[in-house]
Protein backbone atom coordinates (compact mmCIF):
# COMPACT_ATOMS: atom_id res chain seq x y z
CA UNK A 1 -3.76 41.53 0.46
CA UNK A 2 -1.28 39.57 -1.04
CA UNK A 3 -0.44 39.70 -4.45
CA UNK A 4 -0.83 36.53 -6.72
CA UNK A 5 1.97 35.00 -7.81
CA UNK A 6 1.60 35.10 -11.76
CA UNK A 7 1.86 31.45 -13.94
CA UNK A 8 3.73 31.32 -17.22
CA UNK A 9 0.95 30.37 -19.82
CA UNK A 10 2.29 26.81 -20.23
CA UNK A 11 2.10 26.69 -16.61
CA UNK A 12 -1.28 27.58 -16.36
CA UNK A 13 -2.58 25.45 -18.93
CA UNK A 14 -0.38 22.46 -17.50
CA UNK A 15 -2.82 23.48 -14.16
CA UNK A 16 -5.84 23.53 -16.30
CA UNK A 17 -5.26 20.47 -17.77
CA UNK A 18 -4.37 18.65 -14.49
CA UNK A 19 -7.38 20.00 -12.45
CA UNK A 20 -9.89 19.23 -15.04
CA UNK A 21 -9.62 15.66 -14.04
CA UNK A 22 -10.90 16.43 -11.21
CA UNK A 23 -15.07 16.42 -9.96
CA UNK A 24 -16.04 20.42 -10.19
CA UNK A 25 -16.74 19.81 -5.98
CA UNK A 26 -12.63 18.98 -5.53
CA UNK A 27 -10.55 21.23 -7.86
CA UNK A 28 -10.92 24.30 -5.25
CA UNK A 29 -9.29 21.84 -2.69
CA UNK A 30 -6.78 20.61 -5.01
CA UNK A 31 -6.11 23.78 -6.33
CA UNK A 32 -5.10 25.18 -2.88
CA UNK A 33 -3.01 21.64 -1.83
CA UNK A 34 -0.79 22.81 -5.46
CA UNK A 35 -0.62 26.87 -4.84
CA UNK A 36 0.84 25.46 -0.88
CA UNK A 37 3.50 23.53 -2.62
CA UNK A 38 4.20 25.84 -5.20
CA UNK A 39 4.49 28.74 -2.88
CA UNK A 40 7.22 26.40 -0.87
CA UNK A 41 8.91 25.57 -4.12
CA UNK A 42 9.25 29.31 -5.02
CA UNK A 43 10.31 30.50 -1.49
CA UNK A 44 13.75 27.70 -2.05
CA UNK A 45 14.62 28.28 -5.70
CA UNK A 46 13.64 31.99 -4.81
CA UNK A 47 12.02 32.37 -7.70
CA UNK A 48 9.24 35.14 -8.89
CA UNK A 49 6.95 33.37 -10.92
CA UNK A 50 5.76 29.58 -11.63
CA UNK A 51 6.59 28.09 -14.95
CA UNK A 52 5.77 24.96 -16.47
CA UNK A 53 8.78 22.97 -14.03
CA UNK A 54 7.80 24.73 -10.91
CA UNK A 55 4.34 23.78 -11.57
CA UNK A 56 4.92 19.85 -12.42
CA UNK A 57 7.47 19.42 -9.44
CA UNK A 58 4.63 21.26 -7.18
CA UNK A 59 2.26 18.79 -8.34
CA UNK A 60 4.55 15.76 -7.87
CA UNK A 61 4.83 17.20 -4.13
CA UNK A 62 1.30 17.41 -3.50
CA UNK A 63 -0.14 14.80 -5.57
CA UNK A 64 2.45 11.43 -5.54
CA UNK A 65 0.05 9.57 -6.00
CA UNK A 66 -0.84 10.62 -9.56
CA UNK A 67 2.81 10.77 -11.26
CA UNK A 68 1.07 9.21 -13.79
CA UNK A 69 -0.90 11.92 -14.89
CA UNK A 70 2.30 13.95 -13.97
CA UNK A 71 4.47 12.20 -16.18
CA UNK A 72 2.09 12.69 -18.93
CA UNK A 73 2.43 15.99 -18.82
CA UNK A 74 6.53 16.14 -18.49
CA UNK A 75 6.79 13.79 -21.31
CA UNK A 76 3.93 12.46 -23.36
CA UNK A 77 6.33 10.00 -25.32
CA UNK A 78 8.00 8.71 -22.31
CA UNK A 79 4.41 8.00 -21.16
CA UNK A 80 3.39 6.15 -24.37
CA UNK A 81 7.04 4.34 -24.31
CA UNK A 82 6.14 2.98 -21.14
CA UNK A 83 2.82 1.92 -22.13
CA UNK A 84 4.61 -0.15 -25.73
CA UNK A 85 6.77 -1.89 -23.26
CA UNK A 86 4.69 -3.30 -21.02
CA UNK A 87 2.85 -5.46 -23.74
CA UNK A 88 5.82 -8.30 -24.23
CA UNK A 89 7.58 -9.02 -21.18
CA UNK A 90 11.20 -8.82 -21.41
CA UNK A 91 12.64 -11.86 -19.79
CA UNK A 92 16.47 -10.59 -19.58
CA UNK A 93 15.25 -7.43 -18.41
CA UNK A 94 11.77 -7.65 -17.13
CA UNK A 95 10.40 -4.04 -16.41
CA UNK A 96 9.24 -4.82 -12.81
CA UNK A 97 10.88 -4.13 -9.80
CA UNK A 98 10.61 -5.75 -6.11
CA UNK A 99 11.12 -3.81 -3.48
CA UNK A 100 12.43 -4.10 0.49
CA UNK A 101 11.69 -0.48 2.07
CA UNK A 102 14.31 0.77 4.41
CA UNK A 103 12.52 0.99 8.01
CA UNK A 104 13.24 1.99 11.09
CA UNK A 105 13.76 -0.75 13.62
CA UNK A 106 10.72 -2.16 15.78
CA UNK A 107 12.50 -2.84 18.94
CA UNK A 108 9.85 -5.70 19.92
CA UNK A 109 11.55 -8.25 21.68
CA UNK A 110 8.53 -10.88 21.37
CA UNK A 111 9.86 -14.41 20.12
CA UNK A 112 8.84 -15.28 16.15
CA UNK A 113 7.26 -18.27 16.16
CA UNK A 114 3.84 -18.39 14.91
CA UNK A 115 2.98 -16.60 12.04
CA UNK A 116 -0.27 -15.86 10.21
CA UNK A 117 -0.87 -14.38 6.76
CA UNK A 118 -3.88 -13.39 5.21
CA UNK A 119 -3.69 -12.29 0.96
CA UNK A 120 -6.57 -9.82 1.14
CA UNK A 121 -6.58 -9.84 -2.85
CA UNK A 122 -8.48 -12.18 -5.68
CA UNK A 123 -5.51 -13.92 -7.24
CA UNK A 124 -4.65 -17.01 -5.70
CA UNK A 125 -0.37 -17.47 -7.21
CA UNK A 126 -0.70 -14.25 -8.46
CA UNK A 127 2.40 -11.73 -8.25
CA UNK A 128 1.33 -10.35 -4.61
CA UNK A 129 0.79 -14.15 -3.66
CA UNK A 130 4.06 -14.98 -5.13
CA UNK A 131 5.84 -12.41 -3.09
CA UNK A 132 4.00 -13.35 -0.08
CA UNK A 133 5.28 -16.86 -0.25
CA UNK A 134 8.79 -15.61 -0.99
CA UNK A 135 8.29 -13.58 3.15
CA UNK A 136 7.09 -16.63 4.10
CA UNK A 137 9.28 -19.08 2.88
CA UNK A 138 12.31 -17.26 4.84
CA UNK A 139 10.52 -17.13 8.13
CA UNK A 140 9.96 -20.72 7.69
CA UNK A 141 13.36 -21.41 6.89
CA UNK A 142 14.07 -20.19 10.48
CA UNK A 143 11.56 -22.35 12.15
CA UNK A 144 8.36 -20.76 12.53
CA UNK A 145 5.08 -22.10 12.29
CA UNK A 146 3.69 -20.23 9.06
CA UNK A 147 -0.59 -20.63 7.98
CA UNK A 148 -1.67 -18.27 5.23
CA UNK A 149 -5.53 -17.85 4.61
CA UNK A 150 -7.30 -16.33 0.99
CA UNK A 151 -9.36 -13.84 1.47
CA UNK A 152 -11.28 -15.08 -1.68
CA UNK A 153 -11.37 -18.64 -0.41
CA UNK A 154 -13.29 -17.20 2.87
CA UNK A 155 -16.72 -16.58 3.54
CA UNK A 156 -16.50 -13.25 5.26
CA UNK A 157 -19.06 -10.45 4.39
CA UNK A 158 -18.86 -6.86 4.36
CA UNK A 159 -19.93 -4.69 7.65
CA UNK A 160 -23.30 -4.07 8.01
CA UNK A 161 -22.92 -1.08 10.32
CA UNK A 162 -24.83 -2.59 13.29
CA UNK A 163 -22.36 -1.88 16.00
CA UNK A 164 -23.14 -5.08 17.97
CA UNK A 165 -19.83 -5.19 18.64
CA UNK A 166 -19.71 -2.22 20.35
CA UNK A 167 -21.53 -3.20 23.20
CA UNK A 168 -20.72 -3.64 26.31
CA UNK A 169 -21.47 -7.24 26.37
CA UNK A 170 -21.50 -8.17 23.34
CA UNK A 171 -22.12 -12.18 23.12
CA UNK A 172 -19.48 -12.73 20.41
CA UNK A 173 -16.76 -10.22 18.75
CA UNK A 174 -19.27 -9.74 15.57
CA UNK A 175 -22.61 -10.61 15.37
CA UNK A 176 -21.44 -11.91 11.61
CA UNK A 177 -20.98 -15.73 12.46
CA UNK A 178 -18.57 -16.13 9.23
CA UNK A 179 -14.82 -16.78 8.15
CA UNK A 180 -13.90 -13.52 9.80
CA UNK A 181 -14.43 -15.13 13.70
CA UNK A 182 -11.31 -17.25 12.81
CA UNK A 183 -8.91 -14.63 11.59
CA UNK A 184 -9.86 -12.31 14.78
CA UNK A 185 -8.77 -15.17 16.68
CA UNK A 186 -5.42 -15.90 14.67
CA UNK A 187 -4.50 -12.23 14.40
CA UNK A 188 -4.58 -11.74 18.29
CA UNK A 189 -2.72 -15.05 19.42
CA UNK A 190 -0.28 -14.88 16.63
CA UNK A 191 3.38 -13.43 17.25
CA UNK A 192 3.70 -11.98 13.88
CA UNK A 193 0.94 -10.63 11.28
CA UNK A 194 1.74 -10.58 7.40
CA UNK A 195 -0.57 -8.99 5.20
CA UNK A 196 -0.46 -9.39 1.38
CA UNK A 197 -2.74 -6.96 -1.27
CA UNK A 198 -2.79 -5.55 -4.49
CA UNK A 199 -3.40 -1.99 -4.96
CA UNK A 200 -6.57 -1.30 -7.52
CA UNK A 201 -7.86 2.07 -8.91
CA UNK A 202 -4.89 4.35 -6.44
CA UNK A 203 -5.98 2.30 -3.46
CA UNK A 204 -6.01 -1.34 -1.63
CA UNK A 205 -7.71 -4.10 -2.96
CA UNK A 206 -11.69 -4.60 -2.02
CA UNK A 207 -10.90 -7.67 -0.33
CA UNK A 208 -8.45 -4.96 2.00
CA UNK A 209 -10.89 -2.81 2.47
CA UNK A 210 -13.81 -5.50 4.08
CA UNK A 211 -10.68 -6.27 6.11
CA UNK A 212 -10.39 -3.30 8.10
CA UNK A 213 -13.95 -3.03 8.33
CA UNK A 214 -14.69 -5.86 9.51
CA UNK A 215 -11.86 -5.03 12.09
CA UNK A 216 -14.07 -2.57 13.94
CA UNK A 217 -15.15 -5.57 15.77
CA UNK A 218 -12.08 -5.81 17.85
CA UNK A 219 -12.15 -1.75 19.47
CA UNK A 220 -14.58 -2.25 21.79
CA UNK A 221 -14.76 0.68 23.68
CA UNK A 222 -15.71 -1.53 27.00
CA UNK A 223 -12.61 -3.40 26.12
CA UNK A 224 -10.10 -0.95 25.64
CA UNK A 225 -6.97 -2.87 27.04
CA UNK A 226 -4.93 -3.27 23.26
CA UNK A 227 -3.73 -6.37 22.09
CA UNK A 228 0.10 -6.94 22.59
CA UNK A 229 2.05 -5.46 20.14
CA UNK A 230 3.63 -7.73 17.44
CA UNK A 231 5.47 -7.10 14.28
CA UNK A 232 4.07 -7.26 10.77
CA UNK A 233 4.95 -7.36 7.50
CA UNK A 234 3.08 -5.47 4.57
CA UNK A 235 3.56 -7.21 1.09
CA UNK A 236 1.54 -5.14 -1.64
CA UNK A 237 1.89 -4.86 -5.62
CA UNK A 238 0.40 -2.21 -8.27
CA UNK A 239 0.53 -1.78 -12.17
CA UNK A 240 2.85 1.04 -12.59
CA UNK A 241 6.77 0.49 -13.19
CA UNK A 242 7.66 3.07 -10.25
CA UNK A 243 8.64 2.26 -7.01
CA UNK A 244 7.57 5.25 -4.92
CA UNK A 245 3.68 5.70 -6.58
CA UNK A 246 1.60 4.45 -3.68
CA UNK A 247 3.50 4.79 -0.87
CA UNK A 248 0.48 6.99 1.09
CA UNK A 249 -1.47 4.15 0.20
CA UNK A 250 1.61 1.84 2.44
CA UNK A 251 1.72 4.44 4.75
CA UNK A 252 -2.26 4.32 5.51
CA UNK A 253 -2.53 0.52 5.81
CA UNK A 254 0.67 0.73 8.87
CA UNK A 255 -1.20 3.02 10.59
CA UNK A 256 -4.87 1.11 10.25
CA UNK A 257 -3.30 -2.02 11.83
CA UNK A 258 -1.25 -0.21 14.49
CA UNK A 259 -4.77 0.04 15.96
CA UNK A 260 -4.86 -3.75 16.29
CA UNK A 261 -1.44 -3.91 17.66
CA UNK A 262 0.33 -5.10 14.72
CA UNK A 263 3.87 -2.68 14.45
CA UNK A 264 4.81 -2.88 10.50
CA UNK A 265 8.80 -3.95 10.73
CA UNK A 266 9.35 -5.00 7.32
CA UNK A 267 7.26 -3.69 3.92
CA UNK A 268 7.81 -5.18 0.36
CA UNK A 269 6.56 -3.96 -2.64
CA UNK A 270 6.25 -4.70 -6.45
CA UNK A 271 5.34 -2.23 -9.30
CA UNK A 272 5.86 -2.94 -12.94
CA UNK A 273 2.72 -5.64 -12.91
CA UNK A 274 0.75 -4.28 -15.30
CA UNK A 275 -0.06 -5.42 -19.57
CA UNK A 276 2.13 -8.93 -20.17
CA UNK A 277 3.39 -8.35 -16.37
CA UNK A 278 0.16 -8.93 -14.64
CA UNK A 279 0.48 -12.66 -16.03
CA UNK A 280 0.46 -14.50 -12.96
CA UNK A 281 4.15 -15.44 -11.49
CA UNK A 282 6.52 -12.87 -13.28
CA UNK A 283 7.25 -11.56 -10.32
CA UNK A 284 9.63 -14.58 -10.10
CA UNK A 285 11.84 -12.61 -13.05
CA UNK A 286 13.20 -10.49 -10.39
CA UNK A 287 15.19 -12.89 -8.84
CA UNK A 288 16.86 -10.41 -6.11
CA UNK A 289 13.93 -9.13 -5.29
CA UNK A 290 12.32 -12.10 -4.59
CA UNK A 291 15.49 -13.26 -2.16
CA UNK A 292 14.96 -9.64 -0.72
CA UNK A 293 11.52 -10.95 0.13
CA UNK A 294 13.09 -14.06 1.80
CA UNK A 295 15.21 -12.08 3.85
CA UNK A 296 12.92 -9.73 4.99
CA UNK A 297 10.76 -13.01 6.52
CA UNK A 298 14.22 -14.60 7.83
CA UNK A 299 15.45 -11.14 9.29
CA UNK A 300 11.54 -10.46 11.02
CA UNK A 301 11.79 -13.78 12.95
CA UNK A 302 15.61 -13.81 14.31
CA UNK A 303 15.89 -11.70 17.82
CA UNK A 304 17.60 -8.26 16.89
């Protein structure tokens, strides 16, 4: 059997600390996602036991989605440095940051011309609206024919779970006779999908999540031919000043609306949003960002 590899005592309590945040049914599992990267982390610095580093760079491997808790850790004052700054906003230097991702290219040789957006979050001009409008406003500018729907202006309920839709005839694509009938039919005869959201608690916005549910209605199993594939554009925003913190959450939402034959060419995201920054519209104080948002809606509707 193989031998444990032993933990420094700062690096043990560093584990302690981070694992009792977690429900007494999960730490096992967590436990065994950190010893995997830690083990990986040894076997390249070659090193013969985990200290405090090793542990918190192990962690920030398995767990990117909680640098937070990371960070505090590392460095409790950087932590509560971040935390002072947030509550004025800085207007020369304003502590958020908007983001264009580097993606490969969707070689989808579909014309650009009508576009639909939903914003699957509550904040009508908020800082993920105001982003979204930047996308838009480029593809626009190159001639495209550009409706955006609220989520929160819709009447669109949750699934119930009935599977009517799963029939094989059903009479229409949900037996829900709401908002939702409209966006099924925009999202399949558009040309290119752009879908705005905040990200709440670690994860997409409520108003996201009824989305995708309510999504089910369109993989009929009697119907399996797929929609054809367009691009799409993911615009989403969170709290934290770091660029990087959610990007499983990202990742997830491209591969949910693959399903419905939406490829995701273009994803822009803000962080920083958060104390005076979550006042609606300062994500206008990063000026380049914003134009980066404007290209990426120009650059999505001009034939590669």
């Amino acid at each position: 059997m193989k031998k444990p590899v032993p933990y420094t005592d700062d690096a043990l309590k560093a584990l302690k600390y981070f694992l009792s945040f977690w429900p007494l049914i999960s730490r096992a599992r967590q436990q065994e996602k950190i010893e995997i990267a830690v083990n990986a982390l040894l076997h390249r610095r070659g090193a013969k036991n985990v200290d405090r580093d090793i542990l918190l760079s192990a962690l920030q491997d398995s767990h990117p989605s909680f640098e937070t808790f990371i960070t505090g850790l590392r460095d409790p004052a950087g932590i509560q440095a971040v935390i002072a700054s947030q509550q004025a906003i800085d207007e020369e230097h304003p502590l958020i940051r908007i983001q264009r991702w580097e993606l490969p290219e969707v070689s989808l040789h579909r014309p650009v011309q009508d576009v639909f957006a939903l914003l699957a979050g509550p904040r009508i001009n908020g800082n993920t609206d105001c982003i979204l409008d930047s996308v838009l406003g480029g593809m626009s500018e190159c001639g495209c024919t550009v409706e955006k729907a609220y989520f929160s202006k819709l009447d669109i309920s949750p699934c119930k779970g009935c599977l009517a839709c799963q029939a094989e005839h059903p009479p229409t694509t949900c037996a829900q006779k709401d908002d939702m009938l409209r966006i099924y039919t925009r999202l399949q005869e558009c040309d290119a999908f752009v879908l705005g959201f905040p990200i709440y608690s670690a994860r997409e916005s409520s108003h996201t999540t009824i989305f995708f549910d309510r999504l089910k209605a369109l993989s009929n199993p009697w119907k399996p031919k797929k929609p054809e594939p367009k691009k799409g554009i993911i615009v989403s925003t969170w709290g934290w000043p770091t660029d990087d913190l959610y990007q499983d959450v990202i990742h997830n939402i491209a591969f949910l609306i693959r399903h419905f034959g939406v490829e995701t060419a273009e994803v822009i995201t803000g962080c920083g949003f958060w104390g005076a920054y979550y006042k609606a519209g300062t994500a206008r104080l990063d000026t380049q960002g914003m134009e980066q948002a404007r290209s990426a809606g120009r650059d999505l509707c001009i034939p590669s």
